[in-house]
PDB file of N, CA and C in Angstrom:
ATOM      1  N   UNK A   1    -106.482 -51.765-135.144  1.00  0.00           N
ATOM      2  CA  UNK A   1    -105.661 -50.732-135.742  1.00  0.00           C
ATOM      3  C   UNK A   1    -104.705 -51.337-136.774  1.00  0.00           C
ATOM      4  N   UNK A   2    -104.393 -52.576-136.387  1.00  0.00           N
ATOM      5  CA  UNK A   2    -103.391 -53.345-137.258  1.00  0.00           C
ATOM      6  C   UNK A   2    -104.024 -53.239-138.848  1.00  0.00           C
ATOM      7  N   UNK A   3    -105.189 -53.414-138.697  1.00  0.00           N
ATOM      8  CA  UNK A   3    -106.021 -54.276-140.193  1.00  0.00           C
ATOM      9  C   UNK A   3    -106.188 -52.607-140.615  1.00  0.00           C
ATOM     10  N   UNK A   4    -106.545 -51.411-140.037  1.00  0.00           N
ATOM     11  CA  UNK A   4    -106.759 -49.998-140.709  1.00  0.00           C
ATOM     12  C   UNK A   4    -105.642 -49.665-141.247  1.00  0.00           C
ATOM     13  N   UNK A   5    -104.111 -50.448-140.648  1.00  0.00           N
ATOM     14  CA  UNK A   5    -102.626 -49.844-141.197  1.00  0.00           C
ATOM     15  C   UNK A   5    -102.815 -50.721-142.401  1.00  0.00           C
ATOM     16  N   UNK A   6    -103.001 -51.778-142.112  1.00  0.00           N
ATOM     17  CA  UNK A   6    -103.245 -52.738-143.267  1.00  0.00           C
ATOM     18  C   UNK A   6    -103.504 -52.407-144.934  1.00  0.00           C
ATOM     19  N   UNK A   7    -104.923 -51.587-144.511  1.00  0.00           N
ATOM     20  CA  UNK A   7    -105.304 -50.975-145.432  1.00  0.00           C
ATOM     21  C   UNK A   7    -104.757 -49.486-145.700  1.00  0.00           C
ATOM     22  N   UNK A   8    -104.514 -49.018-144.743  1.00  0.00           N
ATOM     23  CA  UNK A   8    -103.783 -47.873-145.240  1.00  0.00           C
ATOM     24  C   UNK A   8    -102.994 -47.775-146.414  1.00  0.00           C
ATOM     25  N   UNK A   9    -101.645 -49.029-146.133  1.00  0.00           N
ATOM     26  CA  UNK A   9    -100.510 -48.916-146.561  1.00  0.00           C
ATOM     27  C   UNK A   9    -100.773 -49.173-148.411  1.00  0.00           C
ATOM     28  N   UNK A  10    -102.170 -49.995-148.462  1.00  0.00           N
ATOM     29  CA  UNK A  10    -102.500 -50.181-149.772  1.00  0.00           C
ATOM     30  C   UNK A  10    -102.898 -48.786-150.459  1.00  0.00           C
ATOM     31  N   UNK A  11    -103.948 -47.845-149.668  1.00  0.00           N
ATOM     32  CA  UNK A  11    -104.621 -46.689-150.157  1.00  0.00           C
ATOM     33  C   UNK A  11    -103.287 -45.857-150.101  1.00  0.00           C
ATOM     34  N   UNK A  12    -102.462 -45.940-149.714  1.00  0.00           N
ATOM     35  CA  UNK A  12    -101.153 -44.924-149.388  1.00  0.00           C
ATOM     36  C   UNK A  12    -100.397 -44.940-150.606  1.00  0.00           C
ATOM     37  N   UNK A  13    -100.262 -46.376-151.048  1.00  0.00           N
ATOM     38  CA  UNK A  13     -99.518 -47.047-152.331  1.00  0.00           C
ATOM     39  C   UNK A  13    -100.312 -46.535-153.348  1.00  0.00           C
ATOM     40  N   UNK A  14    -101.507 -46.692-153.518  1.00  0.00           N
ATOM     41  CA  UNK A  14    -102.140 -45.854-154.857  1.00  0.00           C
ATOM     42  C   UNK A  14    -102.216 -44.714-154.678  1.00  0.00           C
ATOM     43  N   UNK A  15    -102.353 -43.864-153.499  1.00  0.00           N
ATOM     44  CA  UNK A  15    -102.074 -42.368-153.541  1.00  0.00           C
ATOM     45  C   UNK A  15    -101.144 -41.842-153.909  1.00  0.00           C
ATOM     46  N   UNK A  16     -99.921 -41.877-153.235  1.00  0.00           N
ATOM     47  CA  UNK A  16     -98.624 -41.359-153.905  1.00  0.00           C
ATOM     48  C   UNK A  16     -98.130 -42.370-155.023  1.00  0.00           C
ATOM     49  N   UNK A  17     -98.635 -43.350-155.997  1.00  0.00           N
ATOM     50  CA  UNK A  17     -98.501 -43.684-157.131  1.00  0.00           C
ATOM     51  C   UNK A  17     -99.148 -42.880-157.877  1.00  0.00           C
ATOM     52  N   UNK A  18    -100.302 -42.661-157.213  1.00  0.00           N
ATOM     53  CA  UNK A  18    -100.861 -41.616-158.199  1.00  0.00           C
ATOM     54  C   UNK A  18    -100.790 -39.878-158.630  1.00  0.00           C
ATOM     55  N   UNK A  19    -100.274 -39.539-157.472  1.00  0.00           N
ATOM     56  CA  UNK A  19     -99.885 -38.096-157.132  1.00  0.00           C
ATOM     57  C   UNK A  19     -98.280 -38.027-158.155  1.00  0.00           C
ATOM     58  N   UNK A  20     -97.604 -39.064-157.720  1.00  0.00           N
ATOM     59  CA  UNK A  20     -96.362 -39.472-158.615  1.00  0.00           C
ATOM     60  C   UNK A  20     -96.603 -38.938-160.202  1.00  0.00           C
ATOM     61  N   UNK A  21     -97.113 -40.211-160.547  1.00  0.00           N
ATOM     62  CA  UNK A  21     -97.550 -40.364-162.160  1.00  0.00           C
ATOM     63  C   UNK A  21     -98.187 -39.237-162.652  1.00  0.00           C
ATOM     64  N   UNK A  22     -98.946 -38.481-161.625  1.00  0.00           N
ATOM     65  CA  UNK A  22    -100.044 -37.504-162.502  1.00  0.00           C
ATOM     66  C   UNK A  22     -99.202 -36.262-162.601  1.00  0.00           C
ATOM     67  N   UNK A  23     -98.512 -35.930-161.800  1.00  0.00           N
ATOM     68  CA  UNK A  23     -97.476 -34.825-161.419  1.00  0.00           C
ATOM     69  C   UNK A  23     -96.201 -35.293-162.403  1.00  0.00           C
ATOM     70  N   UNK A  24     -95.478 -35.922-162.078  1.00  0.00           N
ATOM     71  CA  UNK A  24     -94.155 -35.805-163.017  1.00  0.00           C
ATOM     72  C   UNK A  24     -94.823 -36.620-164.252  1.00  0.00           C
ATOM     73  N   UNK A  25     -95.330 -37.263-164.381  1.00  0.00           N
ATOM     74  CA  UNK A  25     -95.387 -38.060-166.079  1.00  0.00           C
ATOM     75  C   UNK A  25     -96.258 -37.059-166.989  1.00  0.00           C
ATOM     76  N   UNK A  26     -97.579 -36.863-166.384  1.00  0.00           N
ATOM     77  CA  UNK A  26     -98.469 -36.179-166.922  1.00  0.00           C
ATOM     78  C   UNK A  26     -98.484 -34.160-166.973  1.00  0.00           C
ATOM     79  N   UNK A  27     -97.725 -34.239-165.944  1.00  0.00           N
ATOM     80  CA  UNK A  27     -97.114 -32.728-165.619  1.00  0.00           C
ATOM     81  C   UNK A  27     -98.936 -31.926-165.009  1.00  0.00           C
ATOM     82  N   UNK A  28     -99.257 -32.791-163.971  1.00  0.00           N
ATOM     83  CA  UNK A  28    -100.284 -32.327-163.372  1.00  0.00           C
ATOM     84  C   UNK A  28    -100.204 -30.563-162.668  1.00  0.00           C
ATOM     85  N   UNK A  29    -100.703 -29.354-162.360  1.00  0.00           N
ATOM     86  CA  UNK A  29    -100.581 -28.970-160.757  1.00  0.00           C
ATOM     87  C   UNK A  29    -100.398 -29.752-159.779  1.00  0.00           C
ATOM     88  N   UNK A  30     -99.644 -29.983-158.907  1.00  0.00           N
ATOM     89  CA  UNK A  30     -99.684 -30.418-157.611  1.00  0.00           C
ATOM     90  C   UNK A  30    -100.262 -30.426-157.020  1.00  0.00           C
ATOM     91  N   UNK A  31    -101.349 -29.748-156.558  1.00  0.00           N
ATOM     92  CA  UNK A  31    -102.586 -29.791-155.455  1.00  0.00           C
ATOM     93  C   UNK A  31    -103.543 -30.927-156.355  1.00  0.00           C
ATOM     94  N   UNK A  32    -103.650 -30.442-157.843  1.00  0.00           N
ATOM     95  CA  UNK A  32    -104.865 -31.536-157.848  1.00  0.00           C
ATOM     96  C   UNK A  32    -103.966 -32.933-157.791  1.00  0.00           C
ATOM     97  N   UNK A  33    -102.566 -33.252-158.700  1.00  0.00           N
ATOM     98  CA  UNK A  33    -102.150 -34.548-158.653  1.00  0.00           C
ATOM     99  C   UNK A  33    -102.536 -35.113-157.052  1.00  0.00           C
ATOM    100  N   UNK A  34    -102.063 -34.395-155.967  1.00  0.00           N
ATOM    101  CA  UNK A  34    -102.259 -34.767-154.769  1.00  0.00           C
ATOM    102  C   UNK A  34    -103.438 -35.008-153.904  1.00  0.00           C
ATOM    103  N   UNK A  35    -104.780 -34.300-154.814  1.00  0.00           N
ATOM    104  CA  UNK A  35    -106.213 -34.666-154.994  1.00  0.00           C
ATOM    105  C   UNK A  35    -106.487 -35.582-155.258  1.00  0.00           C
ATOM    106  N   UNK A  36    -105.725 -36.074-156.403  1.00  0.00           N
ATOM    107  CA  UNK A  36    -106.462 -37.131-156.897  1.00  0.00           C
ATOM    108  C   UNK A  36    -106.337 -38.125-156.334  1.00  0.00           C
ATOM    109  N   UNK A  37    -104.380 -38.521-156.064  1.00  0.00           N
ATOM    110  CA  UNK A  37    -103.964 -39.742-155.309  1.00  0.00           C
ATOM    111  C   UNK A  37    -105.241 -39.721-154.370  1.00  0.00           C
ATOM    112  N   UNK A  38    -105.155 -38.819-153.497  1.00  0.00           N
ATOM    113  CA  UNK A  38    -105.813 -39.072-152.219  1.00  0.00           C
ATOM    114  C   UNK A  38    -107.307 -39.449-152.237  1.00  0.00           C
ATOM    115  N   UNK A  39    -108.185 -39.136-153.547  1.00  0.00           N
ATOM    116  CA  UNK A  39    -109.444 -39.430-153.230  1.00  0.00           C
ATOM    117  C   UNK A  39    -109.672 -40.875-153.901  1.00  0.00           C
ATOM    118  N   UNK A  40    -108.592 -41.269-154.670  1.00  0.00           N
ATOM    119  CA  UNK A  40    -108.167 -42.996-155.066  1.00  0.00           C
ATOM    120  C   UNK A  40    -108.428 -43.931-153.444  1.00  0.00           C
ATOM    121  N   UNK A  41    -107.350 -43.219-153.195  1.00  0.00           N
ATOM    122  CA  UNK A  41    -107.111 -44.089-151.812  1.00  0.00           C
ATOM    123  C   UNK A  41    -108.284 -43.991-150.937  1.00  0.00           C
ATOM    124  N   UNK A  42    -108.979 -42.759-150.596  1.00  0.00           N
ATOM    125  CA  UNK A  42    -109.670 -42.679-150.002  1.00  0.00           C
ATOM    126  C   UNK A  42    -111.000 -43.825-150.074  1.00  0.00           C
ATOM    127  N   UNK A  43    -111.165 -43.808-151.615  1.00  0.00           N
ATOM    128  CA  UNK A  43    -112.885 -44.534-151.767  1.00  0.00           C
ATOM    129  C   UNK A  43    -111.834 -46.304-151.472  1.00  0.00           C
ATOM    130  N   UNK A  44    -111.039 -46.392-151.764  1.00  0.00           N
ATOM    131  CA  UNK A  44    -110.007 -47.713-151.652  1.00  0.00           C
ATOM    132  C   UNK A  44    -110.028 -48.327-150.067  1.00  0.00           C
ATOM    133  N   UNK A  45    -109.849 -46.794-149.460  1.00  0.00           N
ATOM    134  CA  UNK A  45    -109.503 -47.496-147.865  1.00  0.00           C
ATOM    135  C   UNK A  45    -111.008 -47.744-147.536  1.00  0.00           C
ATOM    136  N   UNK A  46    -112.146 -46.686-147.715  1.00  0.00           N
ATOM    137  CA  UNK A  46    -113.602 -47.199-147.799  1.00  0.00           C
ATOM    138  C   UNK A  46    -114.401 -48.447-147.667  1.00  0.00           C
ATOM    139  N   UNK A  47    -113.628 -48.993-148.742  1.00  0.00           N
ATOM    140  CA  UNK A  47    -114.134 -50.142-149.022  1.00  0.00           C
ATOM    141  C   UNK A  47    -113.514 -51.736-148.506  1.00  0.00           C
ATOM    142  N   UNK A  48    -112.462 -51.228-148.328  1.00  0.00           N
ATOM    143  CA  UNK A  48    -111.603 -52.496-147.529  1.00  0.00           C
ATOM    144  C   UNK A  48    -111.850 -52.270-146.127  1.00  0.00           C
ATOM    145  N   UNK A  49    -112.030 -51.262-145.460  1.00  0.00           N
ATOM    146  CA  UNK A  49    -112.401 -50.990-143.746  1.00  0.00           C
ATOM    147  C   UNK A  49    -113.667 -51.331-143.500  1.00  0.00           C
ATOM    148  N   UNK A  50    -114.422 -51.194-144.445  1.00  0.00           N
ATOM    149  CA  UNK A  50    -116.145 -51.811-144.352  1.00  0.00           C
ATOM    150  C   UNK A  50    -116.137 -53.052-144.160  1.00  0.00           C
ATOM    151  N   UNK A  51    -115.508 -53.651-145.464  1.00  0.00           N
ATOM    152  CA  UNK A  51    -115.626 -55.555-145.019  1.00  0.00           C
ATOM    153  C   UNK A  51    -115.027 -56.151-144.317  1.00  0.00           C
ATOM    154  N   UNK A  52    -113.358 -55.634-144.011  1.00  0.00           N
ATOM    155  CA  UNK A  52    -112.089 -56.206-143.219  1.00  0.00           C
ATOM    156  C   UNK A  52    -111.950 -55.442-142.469  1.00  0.00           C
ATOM    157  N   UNK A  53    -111.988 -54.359-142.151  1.00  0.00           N
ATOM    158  CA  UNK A  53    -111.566 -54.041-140.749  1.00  0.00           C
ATOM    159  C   UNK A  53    -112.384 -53.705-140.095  1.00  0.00           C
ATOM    160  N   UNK A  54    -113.560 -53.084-140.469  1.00  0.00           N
ATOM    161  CA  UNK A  54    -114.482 -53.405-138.803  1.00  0.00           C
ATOM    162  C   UNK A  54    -115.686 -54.322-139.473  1.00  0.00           C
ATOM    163  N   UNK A  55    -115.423 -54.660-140.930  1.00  0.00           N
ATOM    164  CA  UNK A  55    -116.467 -55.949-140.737  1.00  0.00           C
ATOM    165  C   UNK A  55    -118.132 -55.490-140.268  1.00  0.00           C
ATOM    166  N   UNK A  56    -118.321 -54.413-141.140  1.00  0.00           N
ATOM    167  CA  UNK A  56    -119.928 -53.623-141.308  1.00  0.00           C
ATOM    168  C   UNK A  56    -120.033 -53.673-143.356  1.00  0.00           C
ATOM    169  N   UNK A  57    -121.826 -53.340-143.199  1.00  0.00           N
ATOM    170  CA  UNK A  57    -122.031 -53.541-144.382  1.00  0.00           C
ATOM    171  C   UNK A  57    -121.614 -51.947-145.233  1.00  0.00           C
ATOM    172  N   UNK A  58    -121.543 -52.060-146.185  1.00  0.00           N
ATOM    173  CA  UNK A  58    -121.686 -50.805-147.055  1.00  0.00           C
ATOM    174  C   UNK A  58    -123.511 -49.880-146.758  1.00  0.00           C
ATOM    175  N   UNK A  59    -123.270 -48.819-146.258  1.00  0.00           N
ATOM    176  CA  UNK A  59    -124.667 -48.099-146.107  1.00  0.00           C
ATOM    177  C   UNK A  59    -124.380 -46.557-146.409  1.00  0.00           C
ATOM    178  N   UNK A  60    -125.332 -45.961-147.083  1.00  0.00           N
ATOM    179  CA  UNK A  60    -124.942 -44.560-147.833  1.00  0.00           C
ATOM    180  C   UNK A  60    -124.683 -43.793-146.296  1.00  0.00           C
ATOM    181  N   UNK A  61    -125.413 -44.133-145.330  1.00  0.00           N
ATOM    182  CA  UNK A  61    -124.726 -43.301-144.111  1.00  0.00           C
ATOM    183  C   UNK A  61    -123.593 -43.223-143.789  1.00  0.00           C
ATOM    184  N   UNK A  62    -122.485 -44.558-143.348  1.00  0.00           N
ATOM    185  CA  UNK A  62    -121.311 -44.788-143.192  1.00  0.00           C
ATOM    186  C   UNK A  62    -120.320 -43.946-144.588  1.00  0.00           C
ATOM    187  N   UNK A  63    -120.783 -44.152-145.551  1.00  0.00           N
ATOM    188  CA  UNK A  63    -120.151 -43.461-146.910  1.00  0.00           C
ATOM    189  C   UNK A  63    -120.224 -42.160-147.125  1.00  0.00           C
ATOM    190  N   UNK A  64    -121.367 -41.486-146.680  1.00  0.00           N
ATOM    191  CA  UNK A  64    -121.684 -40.056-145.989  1.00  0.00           C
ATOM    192  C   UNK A  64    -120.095 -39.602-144.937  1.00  0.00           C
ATOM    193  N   UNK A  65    -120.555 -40.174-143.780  1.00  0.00           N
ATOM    194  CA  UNK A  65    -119.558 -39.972-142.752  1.00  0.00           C
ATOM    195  C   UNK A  65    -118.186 -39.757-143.073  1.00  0.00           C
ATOM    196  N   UNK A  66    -117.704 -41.496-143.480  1.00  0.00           N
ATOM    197  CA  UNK A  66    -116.461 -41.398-144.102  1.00  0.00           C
ATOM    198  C   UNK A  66    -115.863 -40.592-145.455  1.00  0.00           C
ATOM    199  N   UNK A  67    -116.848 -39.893-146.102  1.00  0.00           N
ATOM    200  CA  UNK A  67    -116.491 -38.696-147.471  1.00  0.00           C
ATOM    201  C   UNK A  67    -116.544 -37.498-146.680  1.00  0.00           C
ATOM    202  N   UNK A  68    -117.577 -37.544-145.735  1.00  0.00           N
ATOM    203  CA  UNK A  68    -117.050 -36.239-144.915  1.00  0.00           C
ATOM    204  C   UNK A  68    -115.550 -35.912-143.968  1.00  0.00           C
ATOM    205  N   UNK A  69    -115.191 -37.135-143.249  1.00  0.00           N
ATOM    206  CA  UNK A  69    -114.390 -37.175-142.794  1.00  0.00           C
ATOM    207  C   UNK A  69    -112.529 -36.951-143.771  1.00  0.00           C
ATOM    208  N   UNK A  70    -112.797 -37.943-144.751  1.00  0.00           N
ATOM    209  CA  UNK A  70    -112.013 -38.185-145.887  1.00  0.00           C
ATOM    210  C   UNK A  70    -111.342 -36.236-146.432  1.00  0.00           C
ATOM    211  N   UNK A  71    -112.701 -35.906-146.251  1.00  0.00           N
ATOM    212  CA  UNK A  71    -112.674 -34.203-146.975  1.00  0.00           C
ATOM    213  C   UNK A  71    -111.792 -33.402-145.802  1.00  0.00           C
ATOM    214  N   UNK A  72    -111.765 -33.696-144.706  1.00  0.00           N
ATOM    215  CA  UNK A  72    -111.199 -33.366-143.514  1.00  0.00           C
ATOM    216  C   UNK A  72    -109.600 -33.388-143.741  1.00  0.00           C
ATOM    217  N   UNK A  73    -110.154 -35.251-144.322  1.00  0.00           N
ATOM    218  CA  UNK A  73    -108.560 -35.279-144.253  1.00  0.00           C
ATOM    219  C   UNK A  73    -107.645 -34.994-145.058  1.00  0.00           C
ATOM    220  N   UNK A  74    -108.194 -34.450-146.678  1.00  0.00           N
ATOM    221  CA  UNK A  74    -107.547 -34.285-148.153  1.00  0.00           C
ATOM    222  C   UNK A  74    -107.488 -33.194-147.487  1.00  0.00           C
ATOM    223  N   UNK A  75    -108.260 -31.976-146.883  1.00  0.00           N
ATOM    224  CA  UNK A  75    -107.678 -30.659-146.770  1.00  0.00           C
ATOM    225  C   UNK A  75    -106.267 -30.537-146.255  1.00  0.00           C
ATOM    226  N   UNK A  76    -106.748 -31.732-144.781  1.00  0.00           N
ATOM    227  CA  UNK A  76    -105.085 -31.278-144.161  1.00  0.00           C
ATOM    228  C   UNK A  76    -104.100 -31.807-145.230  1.00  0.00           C
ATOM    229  N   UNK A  77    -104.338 -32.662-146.048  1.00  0.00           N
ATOM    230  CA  UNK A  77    -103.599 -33.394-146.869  1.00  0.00           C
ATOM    231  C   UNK A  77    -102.881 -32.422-147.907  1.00  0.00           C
ATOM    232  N   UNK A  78    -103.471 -31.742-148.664  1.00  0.00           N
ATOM    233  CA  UNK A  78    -103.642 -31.008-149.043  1.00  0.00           C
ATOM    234  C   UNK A  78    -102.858 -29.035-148.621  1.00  0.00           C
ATOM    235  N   UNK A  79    -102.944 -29.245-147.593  1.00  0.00           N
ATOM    236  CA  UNK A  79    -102.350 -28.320-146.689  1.00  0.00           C
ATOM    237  C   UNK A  79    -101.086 -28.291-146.345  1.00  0.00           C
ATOM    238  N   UNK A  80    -100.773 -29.491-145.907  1.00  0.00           N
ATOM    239  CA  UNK A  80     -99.594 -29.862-145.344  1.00  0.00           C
ATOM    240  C   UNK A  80     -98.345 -29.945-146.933  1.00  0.00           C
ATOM    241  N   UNK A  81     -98.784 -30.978-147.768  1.00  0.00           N
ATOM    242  CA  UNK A  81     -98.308 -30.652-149.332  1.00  0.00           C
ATOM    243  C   UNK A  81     -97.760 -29.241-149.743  1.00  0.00           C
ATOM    244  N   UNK A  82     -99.101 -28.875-150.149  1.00  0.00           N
ATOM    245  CA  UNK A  82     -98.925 -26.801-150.805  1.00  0.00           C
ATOM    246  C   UNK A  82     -97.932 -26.624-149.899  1.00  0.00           C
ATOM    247  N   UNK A  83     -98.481 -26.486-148.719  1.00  0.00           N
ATOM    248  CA  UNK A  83     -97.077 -25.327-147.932  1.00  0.00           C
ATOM    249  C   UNK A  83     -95.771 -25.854-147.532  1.00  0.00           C
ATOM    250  N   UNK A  84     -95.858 -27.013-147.002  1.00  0.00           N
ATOM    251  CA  UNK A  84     -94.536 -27.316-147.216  1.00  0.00           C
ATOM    252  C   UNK A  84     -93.689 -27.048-148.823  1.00  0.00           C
ATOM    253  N   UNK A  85     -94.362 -27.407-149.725  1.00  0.00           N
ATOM    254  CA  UNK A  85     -93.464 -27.304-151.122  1.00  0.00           C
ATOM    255  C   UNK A  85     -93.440 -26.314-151.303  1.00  0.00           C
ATOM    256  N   UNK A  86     -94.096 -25.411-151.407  1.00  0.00           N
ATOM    257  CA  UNK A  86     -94.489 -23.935-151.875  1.00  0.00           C
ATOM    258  C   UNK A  86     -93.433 -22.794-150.766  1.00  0.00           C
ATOM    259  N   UNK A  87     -94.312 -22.972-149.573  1.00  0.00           N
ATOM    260  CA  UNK A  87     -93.652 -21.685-148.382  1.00  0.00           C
ATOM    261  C   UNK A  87     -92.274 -22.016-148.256  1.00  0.00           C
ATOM    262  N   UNK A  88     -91.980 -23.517-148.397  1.00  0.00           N
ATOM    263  CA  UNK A  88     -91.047 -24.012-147.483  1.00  0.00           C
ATOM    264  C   UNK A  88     -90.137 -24.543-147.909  1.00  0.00           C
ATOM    265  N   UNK A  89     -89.829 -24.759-149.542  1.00  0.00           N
ATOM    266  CA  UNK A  89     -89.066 -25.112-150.092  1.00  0.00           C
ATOM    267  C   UNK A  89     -88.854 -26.626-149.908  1.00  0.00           C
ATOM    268  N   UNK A  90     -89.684 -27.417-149.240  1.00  0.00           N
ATOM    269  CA  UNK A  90     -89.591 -29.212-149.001  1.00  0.00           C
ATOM    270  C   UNK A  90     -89.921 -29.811-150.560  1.00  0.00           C
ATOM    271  N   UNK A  91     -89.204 -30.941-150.981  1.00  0.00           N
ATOM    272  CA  UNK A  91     -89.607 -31.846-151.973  1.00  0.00           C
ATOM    273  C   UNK A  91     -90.922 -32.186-151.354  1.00  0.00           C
ATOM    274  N   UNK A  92     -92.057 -32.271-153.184  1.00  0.00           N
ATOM    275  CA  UNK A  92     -93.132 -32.579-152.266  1.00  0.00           C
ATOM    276  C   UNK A  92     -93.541 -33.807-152.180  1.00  0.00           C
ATOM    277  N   UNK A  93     -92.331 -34.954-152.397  1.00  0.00           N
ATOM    278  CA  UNK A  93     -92.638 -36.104-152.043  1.00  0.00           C
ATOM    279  C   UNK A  93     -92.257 -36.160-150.617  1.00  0.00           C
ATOM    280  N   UNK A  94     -91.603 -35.630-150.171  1.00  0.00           N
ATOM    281  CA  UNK A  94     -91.140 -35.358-148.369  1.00  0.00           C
ATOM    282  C   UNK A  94     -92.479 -35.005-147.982  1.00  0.00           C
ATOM    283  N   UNK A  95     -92.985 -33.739-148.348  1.00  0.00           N
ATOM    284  CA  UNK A  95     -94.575 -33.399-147.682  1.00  0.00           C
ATOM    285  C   UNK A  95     -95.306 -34.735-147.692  1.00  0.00           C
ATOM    286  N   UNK A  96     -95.232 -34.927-148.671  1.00  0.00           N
ATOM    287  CA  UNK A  96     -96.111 -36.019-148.640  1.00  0.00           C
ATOM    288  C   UNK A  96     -96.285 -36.880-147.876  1.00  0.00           C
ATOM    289  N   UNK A  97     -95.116 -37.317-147.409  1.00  0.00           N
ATOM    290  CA  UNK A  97     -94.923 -38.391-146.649  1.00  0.00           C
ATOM    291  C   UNK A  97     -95.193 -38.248-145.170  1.00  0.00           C
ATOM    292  N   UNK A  98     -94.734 -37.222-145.226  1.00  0.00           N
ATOM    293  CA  UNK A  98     -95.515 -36.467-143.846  1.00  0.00           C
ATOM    294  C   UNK A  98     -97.094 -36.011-143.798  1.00  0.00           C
ATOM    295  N   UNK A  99     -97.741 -35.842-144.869  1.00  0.00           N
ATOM    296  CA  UNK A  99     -98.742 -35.549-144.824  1.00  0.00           C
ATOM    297  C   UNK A  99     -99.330 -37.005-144.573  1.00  0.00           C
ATOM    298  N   UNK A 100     -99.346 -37.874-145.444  1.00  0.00           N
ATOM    299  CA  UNK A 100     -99.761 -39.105-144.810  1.00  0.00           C
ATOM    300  C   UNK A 100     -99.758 -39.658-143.444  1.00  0.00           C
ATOM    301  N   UNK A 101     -98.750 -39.350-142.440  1.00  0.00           N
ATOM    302  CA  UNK A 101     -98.323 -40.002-141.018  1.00  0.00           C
ATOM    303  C   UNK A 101     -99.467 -38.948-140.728  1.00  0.00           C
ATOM    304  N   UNK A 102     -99.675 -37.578-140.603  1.00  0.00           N
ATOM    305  CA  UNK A 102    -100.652 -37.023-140.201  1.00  0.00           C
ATOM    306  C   UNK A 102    -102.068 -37.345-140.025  1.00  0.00           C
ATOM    307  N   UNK A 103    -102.356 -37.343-141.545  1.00  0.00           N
ATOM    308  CA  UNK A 103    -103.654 -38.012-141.868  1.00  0.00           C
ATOM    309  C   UNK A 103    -104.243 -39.126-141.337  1.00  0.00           C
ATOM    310  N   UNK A 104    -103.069 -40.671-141.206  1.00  0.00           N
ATOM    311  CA  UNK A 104    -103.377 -41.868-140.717  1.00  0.00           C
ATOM    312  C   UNK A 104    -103.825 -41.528-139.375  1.00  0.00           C
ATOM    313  N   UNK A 105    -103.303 -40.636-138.832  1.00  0.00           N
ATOM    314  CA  UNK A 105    -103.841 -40.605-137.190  1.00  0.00           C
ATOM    315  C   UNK A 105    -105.513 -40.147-137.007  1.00  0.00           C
ATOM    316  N   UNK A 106    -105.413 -39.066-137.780  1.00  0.00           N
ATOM    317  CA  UNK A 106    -106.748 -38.280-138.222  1.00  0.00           C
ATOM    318  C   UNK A 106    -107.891 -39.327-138.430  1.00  0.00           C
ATOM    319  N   UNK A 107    -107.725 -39.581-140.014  1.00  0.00           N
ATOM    320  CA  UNK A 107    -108.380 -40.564-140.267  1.00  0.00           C
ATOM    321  C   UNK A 107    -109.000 -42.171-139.330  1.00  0.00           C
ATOM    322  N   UNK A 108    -107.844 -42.458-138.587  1.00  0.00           N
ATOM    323  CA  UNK A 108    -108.015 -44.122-137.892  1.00  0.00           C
ATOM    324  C   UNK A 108    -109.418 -43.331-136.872  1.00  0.00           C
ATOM    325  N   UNK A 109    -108.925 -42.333-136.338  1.00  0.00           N
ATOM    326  CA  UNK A 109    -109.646 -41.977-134.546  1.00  0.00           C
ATOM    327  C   UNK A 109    -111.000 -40.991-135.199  1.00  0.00           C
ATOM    328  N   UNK A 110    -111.003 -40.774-136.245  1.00  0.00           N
ATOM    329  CA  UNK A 110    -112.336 -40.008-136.450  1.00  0.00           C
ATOM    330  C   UNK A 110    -112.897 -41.618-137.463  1.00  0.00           C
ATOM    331  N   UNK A 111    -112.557 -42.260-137.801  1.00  0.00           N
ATOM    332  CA  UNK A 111    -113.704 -42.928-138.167  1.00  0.00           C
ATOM    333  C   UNK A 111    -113.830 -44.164-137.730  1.00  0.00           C
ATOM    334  N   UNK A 112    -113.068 -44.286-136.590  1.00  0.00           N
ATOM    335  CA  UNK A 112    -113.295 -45.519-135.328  1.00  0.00           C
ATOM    336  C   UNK A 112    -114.370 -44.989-134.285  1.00  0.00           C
ATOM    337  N   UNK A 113    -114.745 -43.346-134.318  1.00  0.00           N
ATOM    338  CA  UNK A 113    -115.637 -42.822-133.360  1.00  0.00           C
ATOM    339  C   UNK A 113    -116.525 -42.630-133.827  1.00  0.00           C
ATOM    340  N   UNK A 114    -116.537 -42.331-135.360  1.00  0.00           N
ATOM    341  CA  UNK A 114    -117.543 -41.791-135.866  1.00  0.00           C
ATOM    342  C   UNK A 114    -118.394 -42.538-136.942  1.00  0.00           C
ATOM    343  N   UNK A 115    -117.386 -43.000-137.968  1.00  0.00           N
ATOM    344  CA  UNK A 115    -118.104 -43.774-139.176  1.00  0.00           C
ATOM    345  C   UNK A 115    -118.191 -44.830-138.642  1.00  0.00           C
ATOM    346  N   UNK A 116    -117.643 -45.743-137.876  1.00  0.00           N
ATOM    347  CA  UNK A 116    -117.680 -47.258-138.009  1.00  0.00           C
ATOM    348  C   UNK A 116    -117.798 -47.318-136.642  1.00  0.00           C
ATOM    349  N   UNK A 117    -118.419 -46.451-135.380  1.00  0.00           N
ATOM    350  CA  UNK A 117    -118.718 -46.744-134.209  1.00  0.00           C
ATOM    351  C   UNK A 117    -119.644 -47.972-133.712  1.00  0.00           C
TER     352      UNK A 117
END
């Protein structure tokens, strides 16, 4: 779990760098800026959990799994964002941040059971 936070904290760093930049610099929508970070990170954490953390090869099945799973997790990602900023009046770098602690849980236990079993 150590080496999945590991990588997290990197895919986390280009997500909300990127949700950042695309949203206030570029004056994105918010759902997609927060799309995008997340599917950065996503193919990012992909590829570092394959070789370093559980140490399997790259196979279009595992990449299957984990884009399915990933889609799981941009929704809630995604979810948690919109409505907090929107319904709820939260900065949506606060959602965010919360949306991430969410996700990491999501993400570690569905693709420790599923993609990388």
């Amino acid at each position: 779990m150590l080496r999945f936070a590991g990588v997290g904290v990197i895919g986390t760093a280009l997500d909300y760098t990127i949700l950042i930049v695309t949203h206030q610099t570029f004056g994105w929508v918010l759902i997609w800026a927060s799309t995008a970070g997340f599917l950065v990170g996503a193919v990012n954490n992909y590829l570092f959990n394959s070789f370093w953390t559980f140490e399997q090869k790259l196979t279009w099945n595992k990449f299957y799994r984990f884009i399915t799973l990933a889609i799981v997790g941009l929704i809630l990602n995604d979810l948690i964002v919109v409505v907090l900023s929107d319904s709820f009046d939260w900065n949506f770098k606060v959602a965010k941040l919360l949306a991430i602690f969410v996700v990491f849980f999501w993400n570690f236990l569905a693709n420790k059971r599923w993609t990388f079993d």
